[in-house]
N, C-alpha and C. Protein backbone atom coordinates (compact mmCIF):
# COMPACT_ATOMS: atom_id res chain seq x y z
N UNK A 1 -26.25 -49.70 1.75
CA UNK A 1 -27.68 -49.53 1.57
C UNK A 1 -27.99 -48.29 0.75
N UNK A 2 -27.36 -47.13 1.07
CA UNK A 2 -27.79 -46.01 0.84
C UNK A 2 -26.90 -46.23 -1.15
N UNK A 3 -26.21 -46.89 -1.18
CA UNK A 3 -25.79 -47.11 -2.59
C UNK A 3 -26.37 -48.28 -3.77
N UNK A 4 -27.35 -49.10 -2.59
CA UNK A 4 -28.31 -49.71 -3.48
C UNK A 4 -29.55 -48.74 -3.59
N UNK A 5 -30.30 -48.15 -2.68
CA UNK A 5 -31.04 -47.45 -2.82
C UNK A 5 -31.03 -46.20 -4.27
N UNK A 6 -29.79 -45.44 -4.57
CA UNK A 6 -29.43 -44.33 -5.18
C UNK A 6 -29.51 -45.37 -6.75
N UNK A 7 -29.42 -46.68 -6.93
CA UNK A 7 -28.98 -47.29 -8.18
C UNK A 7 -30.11 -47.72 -8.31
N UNK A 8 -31.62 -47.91 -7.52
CA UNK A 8 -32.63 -48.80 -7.90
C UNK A 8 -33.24 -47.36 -8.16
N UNK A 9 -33.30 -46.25 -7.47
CA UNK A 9 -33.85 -45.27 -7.90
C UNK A 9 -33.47 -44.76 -9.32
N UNK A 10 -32.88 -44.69 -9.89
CA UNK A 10 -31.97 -44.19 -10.92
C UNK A 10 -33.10 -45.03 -12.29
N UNK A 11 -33.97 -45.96 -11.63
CA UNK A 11 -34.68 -46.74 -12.79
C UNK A 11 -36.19 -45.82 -13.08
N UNK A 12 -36.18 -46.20 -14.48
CA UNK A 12 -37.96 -44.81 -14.75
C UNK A 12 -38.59 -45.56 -13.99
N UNK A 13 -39.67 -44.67 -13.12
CA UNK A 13 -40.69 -44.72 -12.71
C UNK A 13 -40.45 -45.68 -11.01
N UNK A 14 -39.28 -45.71 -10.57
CA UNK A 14 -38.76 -46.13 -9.13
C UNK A 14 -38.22 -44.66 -8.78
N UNK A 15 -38.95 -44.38 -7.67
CA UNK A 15 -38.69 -43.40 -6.83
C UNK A 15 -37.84 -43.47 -5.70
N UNK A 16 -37.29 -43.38 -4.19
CA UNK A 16 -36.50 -43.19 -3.66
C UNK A 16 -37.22 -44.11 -1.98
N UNK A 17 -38.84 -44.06 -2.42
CA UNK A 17 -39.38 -44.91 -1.12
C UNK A 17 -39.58 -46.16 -1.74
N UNK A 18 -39.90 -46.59 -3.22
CA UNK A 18 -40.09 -47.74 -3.76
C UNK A 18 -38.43 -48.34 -3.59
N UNK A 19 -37.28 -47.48 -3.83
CA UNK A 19 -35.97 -48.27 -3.84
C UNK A 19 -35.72 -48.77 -2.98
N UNK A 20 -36.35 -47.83 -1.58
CA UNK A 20 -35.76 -48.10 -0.66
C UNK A 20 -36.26 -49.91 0.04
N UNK A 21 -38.10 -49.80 -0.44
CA UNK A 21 -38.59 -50.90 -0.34
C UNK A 21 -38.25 -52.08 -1.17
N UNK A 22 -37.38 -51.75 -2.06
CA UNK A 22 -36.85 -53.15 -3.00
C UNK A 22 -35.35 -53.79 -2.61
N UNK A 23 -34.90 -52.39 -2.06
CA UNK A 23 -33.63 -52.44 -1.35
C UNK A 23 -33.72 -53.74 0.13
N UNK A 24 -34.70 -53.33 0.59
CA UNK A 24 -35.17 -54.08 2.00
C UNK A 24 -35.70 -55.29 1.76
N UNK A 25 -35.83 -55.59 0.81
CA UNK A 25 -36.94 -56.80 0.21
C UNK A 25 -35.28 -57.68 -0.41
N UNK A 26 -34.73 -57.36 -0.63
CA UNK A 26 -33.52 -57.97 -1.24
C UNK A 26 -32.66 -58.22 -0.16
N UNK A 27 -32.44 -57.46 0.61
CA UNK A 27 -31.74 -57.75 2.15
C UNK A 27 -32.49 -58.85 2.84
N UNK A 28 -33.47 -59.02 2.98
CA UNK A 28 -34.70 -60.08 4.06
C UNK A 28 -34.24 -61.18 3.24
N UNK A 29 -34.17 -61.41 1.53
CA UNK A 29 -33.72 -62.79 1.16
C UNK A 29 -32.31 -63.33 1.19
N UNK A 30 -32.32 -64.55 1.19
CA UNK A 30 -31.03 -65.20 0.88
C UNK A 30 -29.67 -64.72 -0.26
N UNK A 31 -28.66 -64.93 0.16
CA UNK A 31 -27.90 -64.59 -0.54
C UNK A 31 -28.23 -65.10 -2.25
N UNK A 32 -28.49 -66.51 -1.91
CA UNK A 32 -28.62 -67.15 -3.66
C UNK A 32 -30.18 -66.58 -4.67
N UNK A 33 -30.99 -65.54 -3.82
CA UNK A 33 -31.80 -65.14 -4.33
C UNK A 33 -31.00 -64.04 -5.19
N UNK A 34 -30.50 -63.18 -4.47
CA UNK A 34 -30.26 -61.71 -4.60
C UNK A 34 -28.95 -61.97 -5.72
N UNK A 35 -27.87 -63.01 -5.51
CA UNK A 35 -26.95 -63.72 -6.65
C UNK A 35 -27.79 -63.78 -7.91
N UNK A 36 -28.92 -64.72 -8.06
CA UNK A 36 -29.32 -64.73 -9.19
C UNK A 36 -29.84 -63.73 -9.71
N UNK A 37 -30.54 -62.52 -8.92
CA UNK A 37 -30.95 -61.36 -9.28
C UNK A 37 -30.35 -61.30 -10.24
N UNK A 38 -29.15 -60.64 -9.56
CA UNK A 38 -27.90 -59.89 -10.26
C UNK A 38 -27.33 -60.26 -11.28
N UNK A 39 -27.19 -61.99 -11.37
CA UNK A 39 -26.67 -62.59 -12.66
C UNK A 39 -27.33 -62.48 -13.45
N UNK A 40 -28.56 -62.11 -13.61
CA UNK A 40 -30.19 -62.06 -14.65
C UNK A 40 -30.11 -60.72 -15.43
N UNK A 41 -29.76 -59.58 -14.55
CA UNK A 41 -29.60 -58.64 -14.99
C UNK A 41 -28.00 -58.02 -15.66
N UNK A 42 -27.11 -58.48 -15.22
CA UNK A 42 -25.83 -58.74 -16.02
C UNK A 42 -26.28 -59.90 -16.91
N UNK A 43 -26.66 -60.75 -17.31
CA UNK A 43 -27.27 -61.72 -18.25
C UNK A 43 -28.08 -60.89 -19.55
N UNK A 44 -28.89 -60.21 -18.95
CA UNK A 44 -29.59 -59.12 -20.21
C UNK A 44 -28.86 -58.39 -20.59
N UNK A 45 -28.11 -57.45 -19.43
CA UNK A 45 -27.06 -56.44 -20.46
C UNK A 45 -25.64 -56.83 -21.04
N UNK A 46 -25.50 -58.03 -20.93
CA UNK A 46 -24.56 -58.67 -21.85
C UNK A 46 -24.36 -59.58 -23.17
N UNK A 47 -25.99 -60.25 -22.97
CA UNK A 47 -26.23 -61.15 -24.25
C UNK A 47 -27.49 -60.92 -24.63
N UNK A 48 -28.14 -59.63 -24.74
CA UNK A 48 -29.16 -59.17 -25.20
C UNK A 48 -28.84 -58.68 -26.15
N UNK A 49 -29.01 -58.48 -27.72
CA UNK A 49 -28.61 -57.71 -28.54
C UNK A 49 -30.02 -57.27 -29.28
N UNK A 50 -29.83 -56.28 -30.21
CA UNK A 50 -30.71 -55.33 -30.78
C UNK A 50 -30.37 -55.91 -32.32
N UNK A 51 -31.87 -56.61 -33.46
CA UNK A 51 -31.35 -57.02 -34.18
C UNK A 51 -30.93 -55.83 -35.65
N UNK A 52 -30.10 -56.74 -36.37
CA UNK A 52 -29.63 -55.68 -37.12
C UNK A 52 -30.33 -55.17 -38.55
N UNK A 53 -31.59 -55.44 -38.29
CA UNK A 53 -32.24 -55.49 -39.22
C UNK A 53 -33.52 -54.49 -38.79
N UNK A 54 -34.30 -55.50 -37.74
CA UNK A 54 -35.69 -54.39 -37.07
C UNK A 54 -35.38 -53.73 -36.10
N UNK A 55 -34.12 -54.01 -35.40
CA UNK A 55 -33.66 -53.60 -34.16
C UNK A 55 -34.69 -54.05 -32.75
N UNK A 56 -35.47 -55.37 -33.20
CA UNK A 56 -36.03 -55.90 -31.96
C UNK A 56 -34.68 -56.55 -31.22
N UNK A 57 -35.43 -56.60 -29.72
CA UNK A 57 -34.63 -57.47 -29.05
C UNK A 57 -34.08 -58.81 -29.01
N UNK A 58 -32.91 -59.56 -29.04
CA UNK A 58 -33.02 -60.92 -30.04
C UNK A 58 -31.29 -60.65 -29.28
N UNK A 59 -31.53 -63.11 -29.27
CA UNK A 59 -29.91 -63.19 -28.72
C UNK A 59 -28.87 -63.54 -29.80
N UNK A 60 -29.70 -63.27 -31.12
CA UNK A 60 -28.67 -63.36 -32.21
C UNK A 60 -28.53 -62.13 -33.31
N UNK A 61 -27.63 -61.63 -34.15
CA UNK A 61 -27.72 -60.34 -34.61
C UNK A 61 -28.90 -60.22 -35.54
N UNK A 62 -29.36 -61.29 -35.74
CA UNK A 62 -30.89 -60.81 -36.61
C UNK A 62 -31.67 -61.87 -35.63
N UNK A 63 -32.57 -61.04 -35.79
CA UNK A 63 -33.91 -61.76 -35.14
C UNK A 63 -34.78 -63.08 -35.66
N UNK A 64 -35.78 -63.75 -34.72
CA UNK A 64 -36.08 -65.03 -35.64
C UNK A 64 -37.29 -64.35 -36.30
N UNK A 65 -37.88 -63.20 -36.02
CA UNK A 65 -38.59 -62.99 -36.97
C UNK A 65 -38.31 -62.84 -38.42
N UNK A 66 -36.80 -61.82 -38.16
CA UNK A 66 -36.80 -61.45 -39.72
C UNK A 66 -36.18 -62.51 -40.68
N UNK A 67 -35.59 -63.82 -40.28
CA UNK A 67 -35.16 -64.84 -40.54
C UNK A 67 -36.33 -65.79 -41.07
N UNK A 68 -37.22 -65.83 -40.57
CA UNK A 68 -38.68 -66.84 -40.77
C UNK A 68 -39.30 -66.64 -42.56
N UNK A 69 -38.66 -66.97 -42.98
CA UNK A 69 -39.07 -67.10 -44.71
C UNK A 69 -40.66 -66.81 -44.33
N UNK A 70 -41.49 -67.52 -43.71
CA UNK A 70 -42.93 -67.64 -43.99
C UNK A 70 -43.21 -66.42 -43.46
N UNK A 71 -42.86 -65.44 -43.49
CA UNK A 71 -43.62 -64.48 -42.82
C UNK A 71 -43.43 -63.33 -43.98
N UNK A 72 -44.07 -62.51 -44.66
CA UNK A 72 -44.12 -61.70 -45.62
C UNK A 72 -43.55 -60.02 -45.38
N UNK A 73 -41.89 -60.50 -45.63
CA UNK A 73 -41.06 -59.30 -45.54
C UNK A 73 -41.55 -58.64 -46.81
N UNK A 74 -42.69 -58.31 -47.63
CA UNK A 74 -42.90 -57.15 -48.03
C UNK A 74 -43.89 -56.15 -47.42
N UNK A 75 -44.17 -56.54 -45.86
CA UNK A 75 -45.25 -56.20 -45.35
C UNK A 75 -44.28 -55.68 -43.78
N UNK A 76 -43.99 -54.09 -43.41
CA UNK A 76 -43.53 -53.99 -42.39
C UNK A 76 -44.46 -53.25 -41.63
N UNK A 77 -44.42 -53.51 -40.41
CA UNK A 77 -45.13 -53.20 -39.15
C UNK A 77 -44.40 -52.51 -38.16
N UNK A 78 -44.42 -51.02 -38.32
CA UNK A 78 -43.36 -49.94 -37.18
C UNK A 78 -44.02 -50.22 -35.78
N UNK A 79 -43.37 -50.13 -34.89
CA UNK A 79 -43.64 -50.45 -33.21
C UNK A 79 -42.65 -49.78 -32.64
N UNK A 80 -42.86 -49.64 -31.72
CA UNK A 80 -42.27 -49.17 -30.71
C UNK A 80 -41.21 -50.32 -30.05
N UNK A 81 -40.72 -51.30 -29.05
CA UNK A 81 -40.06 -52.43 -29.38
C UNK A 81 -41.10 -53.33 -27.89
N UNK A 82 -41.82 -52.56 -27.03
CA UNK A 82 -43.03 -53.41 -26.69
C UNK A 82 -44.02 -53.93 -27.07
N UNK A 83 -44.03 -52.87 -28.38
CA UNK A 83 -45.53 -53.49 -29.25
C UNK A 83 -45.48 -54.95 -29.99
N UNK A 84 -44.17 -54.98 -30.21
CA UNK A 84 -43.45 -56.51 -30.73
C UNK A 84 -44.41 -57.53 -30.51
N UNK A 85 -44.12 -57.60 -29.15
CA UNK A 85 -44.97 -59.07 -28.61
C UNK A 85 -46.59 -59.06 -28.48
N UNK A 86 -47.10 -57.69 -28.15
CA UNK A 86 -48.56 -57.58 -28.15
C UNK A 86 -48.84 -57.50 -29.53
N UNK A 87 -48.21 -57.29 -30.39
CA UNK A 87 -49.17 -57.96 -31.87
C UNK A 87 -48.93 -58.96 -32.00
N UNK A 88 -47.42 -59.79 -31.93
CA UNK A 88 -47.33 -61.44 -32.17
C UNK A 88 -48.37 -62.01 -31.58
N UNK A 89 -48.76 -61.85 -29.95
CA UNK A 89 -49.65 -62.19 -29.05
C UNK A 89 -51.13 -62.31 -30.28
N UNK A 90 -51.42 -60.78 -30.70
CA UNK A 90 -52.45 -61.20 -31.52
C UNK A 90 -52.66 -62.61 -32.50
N UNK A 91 -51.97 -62.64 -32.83
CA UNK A 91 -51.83 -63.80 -34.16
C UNK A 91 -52.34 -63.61 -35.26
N UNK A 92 -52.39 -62.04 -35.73
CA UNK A 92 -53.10 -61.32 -36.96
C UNK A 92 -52.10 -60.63 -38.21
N UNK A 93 -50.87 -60.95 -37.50
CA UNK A 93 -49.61 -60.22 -38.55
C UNK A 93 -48.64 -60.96 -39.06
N UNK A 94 -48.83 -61.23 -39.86
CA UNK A 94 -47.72 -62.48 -40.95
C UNK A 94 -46.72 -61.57 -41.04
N UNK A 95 -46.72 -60.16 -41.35
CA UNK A 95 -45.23 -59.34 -41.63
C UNK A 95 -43.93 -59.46 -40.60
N UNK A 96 -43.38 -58.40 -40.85
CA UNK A 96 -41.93 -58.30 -40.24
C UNK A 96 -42.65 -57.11 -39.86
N UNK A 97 -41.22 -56.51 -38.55
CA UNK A 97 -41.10 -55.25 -37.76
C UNK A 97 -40.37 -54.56 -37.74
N UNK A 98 -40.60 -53.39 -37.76
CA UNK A 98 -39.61 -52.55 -37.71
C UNK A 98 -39.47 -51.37 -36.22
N UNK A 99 -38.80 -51.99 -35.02
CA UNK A 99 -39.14 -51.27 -34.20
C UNK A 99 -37.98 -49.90 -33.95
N UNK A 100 -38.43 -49.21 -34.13
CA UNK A 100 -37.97 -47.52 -33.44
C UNK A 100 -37.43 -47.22 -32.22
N UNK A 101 -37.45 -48.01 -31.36
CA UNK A 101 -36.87 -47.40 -29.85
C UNK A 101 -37.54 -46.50 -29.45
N UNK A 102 -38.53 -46.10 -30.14
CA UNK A 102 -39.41 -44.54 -29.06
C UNK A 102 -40.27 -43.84 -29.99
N UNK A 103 -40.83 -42.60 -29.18
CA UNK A 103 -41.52 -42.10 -30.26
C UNK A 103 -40.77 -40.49 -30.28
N UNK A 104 -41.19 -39.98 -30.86
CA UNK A 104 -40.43 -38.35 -31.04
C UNK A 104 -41.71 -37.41 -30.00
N UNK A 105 -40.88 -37.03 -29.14
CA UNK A 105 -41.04 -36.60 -28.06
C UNK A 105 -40.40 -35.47 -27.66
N UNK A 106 -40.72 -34.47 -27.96
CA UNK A 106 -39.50 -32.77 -27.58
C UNK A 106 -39.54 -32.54 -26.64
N UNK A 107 -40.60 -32.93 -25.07
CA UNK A 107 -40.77 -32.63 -24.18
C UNK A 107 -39.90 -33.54 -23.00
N UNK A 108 -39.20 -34.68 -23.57
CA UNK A 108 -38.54 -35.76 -23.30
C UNK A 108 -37.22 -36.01 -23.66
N UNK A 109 -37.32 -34.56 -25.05
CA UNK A 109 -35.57 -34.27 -25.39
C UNK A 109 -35.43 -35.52 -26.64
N UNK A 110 -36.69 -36.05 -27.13
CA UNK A 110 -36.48 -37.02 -28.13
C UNK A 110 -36.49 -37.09 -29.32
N UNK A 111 -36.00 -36.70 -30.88
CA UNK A 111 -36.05 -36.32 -32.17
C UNK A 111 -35.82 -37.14 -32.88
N UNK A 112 -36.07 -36.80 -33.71
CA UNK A 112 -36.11 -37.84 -35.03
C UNK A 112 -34.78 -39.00 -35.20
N UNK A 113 -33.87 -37.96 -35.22
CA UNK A 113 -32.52 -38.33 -34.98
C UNK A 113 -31.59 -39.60 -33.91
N UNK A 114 -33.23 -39.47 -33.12
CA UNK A 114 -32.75 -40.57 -31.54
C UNK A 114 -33.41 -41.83 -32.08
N UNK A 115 -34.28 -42.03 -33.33
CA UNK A 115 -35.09 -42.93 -33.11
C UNK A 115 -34.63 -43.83 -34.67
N UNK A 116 -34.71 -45.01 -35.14
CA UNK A 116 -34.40 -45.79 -36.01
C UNK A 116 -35.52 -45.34 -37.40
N UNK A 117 -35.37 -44.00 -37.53
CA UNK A 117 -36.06 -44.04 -38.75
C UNK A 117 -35.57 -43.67 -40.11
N UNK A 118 -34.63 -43.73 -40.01
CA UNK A 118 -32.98 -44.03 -41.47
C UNK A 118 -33.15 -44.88 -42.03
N UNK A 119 -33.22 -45.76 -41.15
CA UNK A 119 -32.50 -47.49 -40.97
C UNK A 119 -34.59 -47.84 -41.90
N UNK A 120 -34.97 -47.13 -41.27
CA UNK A 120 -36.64 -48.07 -41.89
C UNK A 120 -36.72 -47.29 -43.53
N UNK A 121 -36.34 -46.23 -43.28
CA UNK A 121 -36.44 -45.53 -44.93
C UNK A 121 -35.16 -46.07 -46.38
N UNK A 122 -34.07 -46.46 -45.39
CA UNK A 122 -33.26 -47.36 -46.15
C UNK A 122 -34.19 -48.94 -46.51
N UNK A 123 -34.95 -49.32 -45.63
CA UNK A 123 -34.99 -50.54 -46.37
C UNK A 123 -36.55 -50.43 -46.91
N UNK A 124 -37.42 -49.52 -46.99
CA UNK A 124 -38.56 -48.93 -48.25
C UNK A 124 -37.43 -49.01 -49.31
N UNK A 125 -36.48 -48.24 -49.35
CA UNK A 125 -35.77 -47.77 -50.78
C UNK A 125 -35.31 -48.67 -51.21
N UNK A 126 -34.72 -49.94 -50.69
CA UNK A 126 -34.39 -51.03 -51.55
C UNK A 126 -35.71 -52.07 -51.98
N UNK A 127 -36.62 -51.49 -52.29
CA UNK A 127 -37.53 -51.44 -53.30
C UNK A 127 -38.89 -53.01 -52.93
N UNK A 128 -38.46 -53.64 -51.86
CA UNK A 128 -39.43 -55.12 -51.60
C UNK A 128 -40.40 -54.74 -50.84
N UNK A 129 -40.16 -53.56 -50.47
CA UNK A 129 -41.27 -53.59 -49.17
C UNK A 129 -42.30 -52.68 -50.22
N UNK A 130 -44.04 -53.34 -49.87
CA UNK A 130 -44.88 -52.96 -50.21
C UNK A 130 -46.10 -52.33 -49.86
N UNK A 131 -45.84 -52.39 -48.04
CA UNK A 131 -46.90 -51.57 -47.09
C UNK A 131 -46.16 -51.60 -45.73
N UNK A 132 -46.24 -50.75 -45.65
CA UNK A 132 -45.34 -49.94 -44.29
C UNK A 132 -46.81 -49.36 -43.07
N UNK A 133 -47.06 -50.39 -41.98
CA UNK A 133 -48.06 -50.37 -41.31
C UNK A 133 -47.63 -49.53 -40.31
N UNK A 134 -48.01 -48.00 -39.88
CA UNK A 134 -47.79 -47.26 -38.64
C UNK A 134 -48.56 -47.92 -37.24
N UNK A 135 -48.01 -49.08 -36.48
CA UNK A 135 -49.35 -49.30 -35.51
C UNK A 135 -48.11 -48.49 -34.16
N UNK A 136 -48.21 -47.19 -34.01
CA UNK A 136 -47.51 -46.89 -33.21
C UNK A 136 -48.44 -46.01 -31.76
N UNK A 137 -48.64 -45.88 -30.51
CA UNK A 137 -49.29 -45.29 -29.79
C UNK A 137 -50.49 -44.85 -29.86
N UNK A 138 -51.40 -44.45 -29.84
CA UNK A 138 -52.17 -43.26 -30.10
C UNK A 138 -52.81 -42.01 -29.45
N UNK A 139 -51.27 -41.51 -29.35
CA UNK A 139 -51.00 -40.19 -28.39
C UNK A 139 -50.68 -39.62 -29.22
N UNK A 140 -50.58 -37.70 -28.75
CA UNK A 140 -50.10 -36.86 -29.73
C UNK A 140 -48.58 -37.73 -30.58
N UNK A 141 -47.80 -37.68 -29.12
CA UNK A 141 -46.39 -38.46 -30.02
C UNK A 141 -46.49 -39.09 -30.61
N UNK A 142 -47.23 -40.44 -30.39
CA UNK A 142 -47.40 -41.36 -31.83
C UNK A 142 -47.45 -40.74 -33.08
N UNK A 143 -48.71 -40.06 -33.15
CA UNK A 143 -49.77 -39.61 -33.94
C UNK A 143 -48.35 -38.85 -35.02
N UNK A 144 -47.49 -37.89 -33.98
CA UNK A 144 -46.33 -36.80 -34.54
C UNK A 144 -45.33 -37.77 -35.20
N UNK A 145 -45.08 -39.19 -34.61
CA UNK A 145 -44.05 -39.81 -35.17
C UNK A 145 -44.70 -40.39 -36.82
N UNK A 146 -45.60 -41.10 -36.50
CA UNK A 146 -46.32 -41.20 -37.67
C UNK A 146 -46.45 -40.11 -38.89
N UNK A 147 -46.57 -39.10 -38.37
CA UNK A 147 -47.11 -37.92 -39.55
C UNK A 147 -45.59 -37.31 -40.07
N UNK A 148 -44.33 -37.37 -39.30
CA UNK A 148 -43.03 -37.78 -39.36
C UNK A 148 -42.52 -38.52 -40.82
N UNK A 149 -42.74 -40.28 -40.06
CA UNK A 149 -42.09 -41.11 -41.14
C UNK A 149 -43.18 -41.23 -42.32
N UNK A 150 -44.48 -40.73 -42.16
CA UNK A 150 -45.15 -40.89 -43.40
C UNK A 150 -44.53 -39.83 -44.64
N UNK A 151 -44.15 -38.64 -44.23
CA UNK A 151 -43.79 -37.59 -44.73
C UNK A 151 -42.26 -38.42 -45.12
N UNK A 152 -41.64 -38.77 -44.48
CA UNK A 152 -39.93 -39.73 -45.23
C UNK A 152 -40.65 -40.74 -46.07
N UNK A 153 -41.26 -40.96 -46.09
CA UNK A 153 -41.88 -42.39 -47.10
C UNK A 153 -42.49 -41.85 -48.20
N UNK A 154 -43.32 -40.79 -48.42
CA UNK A 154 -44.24 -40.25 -49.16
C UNK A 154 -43.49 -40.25 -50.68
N UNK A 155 -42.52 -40.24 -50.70
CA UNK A 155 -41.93 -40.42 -52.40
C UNK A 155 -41.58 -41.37 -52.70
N UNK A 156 -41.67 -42.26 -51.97
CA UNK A 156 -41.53 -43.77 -52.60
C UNK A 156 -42.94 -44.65 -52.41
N UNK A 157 -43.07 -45.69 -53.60
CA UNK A 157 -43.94 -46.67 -54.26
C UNK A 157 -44.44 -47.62 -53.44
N UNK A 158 -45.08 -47.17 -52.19
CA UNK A 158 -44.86 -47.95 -51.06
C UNK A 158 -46.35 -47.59 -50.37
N UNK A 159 -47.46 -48.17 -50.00
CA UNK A 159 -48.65 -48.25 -49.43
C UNK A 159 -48.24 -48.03 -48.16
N UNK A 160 -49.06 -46.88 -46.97
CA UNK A 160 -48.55 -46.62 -45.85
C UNK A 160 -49.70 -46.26 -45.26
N UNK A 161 -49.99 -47.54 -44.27
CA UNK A 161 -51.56 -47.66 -43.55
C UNK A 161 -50.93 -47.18 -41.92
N UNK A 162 -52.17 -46.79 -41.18
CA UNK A 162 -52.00 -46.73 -39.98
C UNK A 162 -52.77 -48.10 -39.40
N UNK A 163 -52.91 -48.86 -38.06
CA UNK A 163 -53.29 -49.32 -37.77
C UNK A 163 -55.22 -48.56 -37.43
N UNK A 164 -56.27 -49.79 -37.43
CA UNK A 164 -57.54 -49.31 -37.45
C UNK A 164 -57.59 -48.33 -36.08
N UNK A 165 -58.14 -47.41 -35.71
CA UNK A 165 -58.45 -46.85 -34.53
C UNK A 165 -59.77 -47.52 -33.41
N UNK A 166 -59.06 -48.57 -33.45
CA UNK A 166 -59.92 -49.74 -32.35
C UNK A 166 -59.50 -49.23 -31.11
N UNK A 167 -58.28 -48.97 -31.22
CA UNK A 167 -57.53 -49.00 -29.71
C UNK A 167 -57.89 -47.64 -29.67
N UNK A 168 -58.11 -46.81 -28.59
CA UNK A 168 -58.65 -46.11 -27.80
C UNK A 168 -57.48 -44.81 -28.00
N UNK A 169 -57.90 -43.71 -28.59
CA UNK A 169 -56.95 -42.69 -28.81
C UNK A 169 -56.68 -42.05 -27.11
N UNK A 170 -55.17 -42.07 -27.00
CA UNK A 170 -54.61 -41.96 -25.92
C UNK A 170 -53.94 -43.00 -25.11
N UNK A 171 -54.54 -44.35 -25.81
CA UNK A 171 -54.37 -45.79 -24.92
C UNK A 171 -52.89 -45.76 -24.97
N UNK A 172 -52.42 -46.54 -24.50
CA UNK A 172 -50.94 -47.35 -24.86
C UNK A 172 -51.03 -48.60 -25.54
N UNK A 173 -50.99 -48.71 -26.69
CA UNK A 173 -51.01 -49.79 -27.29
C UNK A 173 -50.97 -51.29 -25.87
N UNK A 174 -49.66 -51.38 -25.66
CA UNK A 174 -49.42 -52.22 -24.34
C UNK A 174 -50.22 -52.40 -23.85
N UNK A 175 -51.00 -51.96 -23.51
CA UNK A 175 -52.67 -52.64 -22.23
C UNK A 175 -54.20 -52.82 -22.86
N UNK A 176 -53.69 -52.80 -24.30
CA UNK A 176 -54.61 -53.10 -25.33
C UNK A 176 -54.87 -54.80 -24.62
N UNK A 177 -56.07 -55.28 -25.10
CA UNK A 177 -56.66 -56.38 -25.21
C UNK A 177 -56.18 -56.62 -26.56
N UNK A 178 -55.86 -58.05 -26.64
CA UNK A 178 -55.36 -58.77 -28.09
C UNK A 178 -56.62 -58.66 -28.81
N UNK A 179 -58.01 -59.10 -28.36
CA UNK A 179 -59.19 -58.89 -29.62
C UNK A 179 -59.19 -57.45 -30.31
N UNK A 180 -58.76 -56.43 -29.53
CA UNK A 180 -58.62 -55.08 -29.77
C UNK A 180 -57.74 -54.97 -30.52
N UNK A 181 -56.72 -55.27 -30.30
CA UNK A 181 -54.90 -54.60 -31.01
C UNK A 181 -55.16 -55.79 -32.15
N UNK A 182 -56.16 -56.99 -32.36
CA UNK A 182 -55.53 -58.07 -33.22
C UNK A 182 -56.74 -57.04 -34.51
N UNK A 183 -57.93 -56.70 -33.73
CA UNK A 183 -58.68 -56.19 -34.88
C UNK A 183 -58.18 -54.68 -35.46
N UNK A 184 -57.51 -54.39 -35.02
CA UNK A 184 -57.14 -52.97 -35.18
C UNK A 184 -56.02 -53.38 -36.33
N UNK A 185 -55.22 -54.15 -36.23
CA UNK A 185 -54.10 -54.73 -37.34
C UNK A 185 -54.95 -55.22 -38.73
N UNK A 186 -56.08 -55.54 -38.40
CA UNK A 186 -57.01 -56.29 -39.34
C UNK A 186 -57.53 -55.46 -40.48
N UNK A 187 -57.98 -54.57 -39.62
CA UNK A 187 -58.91 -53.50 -39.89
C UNK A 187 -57.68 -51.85 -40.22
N UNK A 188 -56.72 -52.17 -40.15
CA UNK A 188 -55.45 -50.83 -40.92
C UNK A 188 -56.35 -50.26 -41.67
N UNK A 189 -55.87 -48.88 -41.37
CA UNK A 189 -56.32 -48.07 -42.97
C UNK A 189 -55.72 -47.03 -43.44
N UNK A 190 -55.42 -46.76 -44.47
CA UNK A 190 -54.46 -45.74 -45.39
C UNK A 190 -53.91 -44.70 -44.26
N UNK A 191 -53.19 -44.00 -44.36
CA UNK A 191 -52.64 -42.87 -43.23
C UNK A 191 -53.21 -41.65 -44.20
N UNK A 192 -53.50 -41.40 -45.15
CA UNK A 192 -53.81 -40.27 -46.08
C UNK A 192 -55.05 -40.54 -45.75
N UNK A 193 -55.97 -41.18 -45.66
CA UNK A 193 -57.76 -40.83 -44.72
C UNK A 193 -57.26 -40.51 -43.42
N UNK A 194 -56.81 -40.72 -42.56
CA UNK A 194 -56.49 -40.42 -41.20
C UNK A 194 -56.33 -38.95 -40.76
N UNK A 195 -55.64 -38.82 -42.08
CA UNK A 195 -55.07 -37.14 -42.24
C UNK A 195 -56.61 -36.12 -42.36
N UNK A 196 -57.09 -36.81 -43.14
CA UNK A 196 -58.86 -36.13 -43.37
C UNK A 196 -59.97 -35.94 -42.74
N UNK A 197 -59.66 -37.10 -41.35
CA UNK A 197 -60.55 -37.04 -40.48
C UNK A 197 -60.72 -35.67 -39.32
């Protein structure tokens, strides 16, 4: 017990009375519950891969987004790798993604260096991509990661919008309403006015 407890705690934002209550909640069910648990989660960390392109989540090495001819790979959209599905959800973004794994965060021990933004400035430089959409948080970190990769992008031939400021400065993108996050994609605007405001 006390070694399921120490491993459910060990997860962000599960504390040591929530483990203990998930711990107890898994004991009260059947063995073939708590089996499949476990196979679900050895199931994700074994045939989950990161694609090699946006680095979304995907069970093949490229994703079906970036594979989908109809969707306009000269048009990339940076995210975080939850924001993925709450803009697809919208149904307002024909582009591709480019998700980051995080935002740059010093207070969290997180830098530039931790986050996929090489990998996004390598593929500006091979010359197709024609607007590079920041729809990332809108927290200081966002705001810092943004003012970040705009500054790596700024010498290349490349249009670099932020998403509209619909969504609520401070929000988490994530608990955005789709009419919100779909008009906010709609409504992008340059990151060089953003800077002016």
């Amino acid at each position: 017990m006390e070694n399921a407890v120490n491993e459910l705690s060990s997860l962000p934002g599960v504390g040591r009375k929530t483990a203990l209550r998930l711990a107890l909640h898994m004991l009260r069910r059947d063995v073939g519950y708590t089996e499949g648990f476990a196979s679900a989660l050895l199931a994700l960390r074994r045939d989950v891969k990161y694609c090699k392109v946006c680095h979304n989540i995907c069970d093949d090495d490229v994703c079906a987004i970036c594979v989908d001819c109809q969707r306009d790979h000269s048009t990339i959209c940076v995210v975080e790798i939850k924001e993925v599905m709450a803009t697809e959800n919208t149904g307002q973004f024909r582009g591709v993604y480019h998700v980051l794994g995080g935002i740059i965060s010093p207070m969290d021990g997180i830098g530039p260096g931790d986050l996929q933004i090489d990998s996004l400035v390598q593929r500006v430089a091979g010359g197709e991509v024609k607007e590079v959409v920041l729809a990332l948080s809108t927290t200081m970190e966002g705001d810092t990661t943004n003012f970040f990769i705009y500054r790596k992008l700024s010498s290349y031939d490349v249009k670099i919008s932020v998403i509209a400021r619909g969504v609520s400065i401070g929000d988490e993108i994530e608990y955005a309403d789709e009419i919100t996050l779909g008009r906010s994609i709609v409504n992008r605007t340059s990151f060089n006015d953003s800077i002016k405001l």
